[in-house]
N, C-alpha and C. Protein backbone atom coordinates (compact mmCIF):
# COMPACT_ATOMS: atom_id res chain seq x y z
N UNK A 1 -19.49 27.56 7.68
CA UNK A 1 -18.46 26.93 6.91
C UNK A 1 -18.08 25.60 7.53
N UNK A 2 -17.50 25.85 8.70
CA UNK A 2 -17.05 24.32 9.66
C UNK A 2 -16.06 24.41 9.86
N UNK A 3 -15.47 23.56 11.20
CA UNK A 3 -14.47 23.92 11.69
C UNK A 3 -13.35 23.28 10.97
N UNK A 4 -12.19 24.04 10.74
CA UNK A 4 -10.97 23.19 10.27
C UNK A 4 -10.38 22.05 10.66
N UNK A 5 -10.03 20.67 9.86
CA UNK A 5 -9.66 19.49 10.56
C UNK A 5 -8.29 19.82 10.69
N UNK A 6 -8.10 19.31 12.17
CA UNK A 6 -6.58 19.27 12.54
C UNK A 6 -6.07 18.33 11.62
N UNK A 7 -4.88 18.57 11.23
CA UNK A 7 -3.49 17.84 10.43
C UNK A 7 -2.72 16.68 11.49
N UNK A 8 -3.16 15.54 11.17
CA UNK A 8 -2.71 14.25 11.90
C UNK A 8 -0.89 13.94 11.21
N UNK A 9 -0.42 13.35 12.03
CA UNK A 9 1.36 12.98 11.72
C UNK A 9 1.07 11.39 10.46
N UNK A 10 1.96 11.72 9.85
CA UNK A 10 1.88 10.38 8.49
C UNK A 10 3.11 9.37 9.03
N UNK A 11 3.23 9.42 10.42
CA UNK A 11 4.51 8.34 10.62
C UNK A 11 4.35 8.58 12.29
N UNK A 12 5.07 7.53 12.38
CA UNK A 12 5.36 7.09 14.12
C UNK A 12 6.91 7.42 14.52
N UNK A 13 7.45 8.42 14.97
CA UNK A 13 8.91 8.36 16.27
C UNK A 13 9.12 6.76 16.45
N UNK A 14 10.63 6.78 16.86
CA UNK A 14 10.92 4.85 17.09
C UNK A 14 10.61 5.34 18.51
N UNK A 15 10.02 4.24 19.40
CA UNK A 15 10.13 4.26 21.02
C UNK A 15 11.00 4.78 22.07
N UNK A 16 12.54 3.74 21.38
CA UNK A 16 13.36 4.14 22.13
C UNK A 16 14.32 5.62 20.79
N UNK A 17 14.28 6.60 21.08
CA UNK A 17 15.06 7.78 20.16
C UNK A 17 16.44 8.07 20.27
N UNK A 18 17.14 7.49 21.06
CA UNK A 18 18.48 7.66 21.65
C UNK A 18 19.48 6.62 21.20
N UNK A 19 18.82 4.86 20.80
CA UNK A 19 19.25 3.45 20.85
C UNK A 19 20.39 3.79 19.73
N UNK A 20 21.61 3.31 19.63
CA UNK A 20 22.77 4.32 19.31
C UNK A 20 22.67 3.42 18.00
N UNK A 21 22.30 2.12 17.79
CA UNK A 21 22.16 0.99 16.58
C UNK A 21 21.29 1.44 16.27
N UNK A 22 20.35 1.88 16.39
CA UNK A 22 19.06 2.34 15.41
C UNK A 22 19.61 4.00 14.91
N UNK A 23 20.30 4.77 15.42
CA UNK A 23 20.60 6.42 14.95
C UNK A 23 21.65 5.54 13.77
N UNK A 24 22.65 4.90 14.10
CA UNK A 24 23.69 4.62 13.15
C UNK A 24 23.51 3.95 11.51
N UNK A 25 21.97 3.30 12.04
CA UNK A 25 21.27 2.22 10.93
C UNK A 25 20.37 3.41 10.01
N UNK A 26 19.70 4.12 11.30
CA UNK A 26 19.17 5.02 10.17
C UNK A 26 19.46 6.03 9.15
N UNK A 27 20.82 6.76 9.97
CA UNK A 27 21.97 7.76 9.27
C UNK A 27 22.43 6.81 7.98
N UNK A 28 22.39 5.67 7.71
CA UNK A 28 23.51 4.93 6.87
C UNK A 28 21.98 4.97 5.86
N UNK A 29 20.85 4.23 5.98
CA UNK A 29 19.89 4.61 5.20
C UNK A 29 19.57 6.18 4.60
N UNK A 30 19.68 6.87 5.34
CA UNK A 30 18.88 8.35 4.92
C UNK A 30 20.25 8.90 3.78
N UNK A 31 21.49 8.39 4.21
CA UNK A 31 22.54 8.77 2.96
C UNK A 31 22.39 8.17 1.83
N UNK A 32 21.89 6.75 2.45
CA UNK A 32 21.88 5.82 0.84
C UNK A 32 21.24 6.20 -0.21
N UNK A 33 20.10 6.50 0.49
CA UNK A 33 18.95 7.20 -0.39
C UNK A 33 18.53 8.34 -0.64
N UNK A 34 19.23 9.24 -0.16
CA UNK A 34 19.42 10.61 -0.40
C UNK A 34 17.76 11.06 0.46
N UNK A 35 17.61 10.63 1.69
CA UNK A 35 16.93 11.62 2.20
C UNK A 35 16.67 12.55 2.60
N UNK A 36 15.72 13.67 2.46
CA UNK A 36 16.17 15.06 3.16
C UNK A 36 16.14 14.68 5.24
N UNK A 37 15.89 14.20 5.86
CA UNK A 37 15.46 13.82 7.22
C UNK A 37 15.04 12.49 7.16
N UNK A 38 15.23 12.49 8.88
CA UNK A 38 14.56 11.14 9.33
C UNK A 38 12.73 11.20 9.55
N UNK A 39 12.26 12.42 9.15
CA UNK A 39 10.86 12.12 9.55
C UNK A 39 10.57 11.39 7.63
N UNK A 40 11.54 11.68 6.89
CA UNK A 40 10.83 10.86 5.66
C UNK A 40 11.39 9.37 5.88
N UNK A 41 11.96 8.96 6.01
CA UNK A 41 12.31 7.59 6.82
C UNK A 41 11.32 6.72 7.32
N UNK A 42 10.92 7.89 8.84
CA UNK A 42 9.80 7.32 9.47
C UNK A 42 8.20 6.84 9.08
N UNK A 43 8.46 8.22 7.69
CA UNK A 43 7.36 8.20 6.77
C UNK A 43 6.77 6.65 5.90
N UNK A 44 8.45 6.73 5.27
CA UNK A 44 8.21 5.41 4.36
C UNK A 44 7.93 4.25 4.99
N UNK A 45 8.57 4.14 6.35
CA UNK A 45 8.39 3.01 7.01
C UNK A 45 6.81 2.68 7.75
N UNK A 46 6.07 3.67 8.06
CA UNK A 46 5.00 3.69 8.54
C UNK A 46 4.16 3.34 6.89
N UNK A 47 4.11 3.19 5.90
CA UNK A 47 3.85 3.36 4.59
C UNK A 47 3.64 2.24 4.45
N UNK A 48 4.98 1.36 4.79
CA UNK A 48 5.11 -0.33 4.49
C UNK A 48 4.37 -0.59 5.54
N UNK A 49 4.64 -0.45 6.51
CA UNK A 49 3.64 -1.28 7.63
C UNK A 49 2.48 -1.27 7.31
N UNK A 50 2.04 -0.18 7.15
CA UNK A 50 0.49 -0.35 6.76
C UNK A 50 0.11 -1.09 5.91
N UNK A 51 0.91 -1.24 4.83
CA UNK A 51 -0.03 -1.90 3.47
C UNK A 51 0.87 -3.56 3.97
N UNK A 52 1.90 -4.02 4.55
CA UNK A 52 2.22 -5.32 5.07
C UNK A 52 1.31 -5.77 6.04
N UNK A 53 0.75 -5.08 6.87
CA UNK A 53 -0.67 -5.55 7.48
C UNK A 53 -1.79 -5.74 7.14
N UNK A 54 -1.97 -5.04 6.04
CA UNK A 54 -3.20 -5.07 5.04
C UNK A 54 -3.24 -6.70 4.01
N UNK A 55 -1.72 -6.86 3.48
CA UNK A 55 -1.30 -7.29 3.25
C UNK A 55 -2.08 -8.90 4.31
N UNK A 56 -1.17 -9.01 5.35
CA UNK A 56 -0.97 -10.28 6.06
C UNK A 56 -2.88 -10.56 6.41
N UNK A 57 -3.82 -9.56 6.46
CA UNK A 57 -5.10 -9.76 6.38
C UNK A 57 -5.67 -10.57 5.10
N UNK A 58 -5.49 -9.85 4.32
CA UNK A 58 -5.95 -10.51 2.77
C UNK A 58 -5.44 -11.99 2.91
N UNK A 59 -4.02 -12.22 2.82
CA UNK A 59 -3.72 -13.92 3.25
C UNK A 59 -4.25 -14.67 3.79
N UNK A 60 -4.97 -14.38 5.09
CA UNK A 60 -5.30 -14.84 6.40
C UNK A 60 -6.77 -15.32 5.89
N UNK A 61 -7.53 -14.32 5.16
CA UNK A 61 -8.63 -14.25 4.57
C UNK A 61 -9.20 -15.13 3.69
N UNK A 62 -7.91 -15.49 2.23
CA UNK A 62 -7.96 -16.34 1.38
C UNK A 62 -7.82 -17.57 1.61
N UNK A 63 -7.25 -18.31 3.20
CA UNK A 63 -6.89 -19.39 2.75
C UNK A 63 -8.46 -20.08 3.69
């Protein structure tokens, strides 16, 4: 059959997890928008990065 692929994380932890402006910034987001948690947060944000880097390639490319 083959071996089962391990399940990789769809988002990155912030560095520092404690920084009291980033818990306060993110609590005020996750209400705004009715999130269930901060790992969907981390989710969306890892989401944009990716395609804003993808993004800043294609630019870089065209000119």
């Amino acid at each position: 059959m083959g071996d089962p692929k391990r399940p990789r994380k769809k988002y990155e932890t912030p560095k520092q997890p404690w920084r009291t402006e980033r818990l306060l910034e993110e609590l005020k987001i996750v209400g705004e928008y009715g999130l269930r948690n901060k790992r969907e947060l981390w989710r969306a944000a890892s989401i944009l990065r990716k395609y804003r880097k993808i993004a800043r390639s294609l630019f870089v490319l065209t000119e």
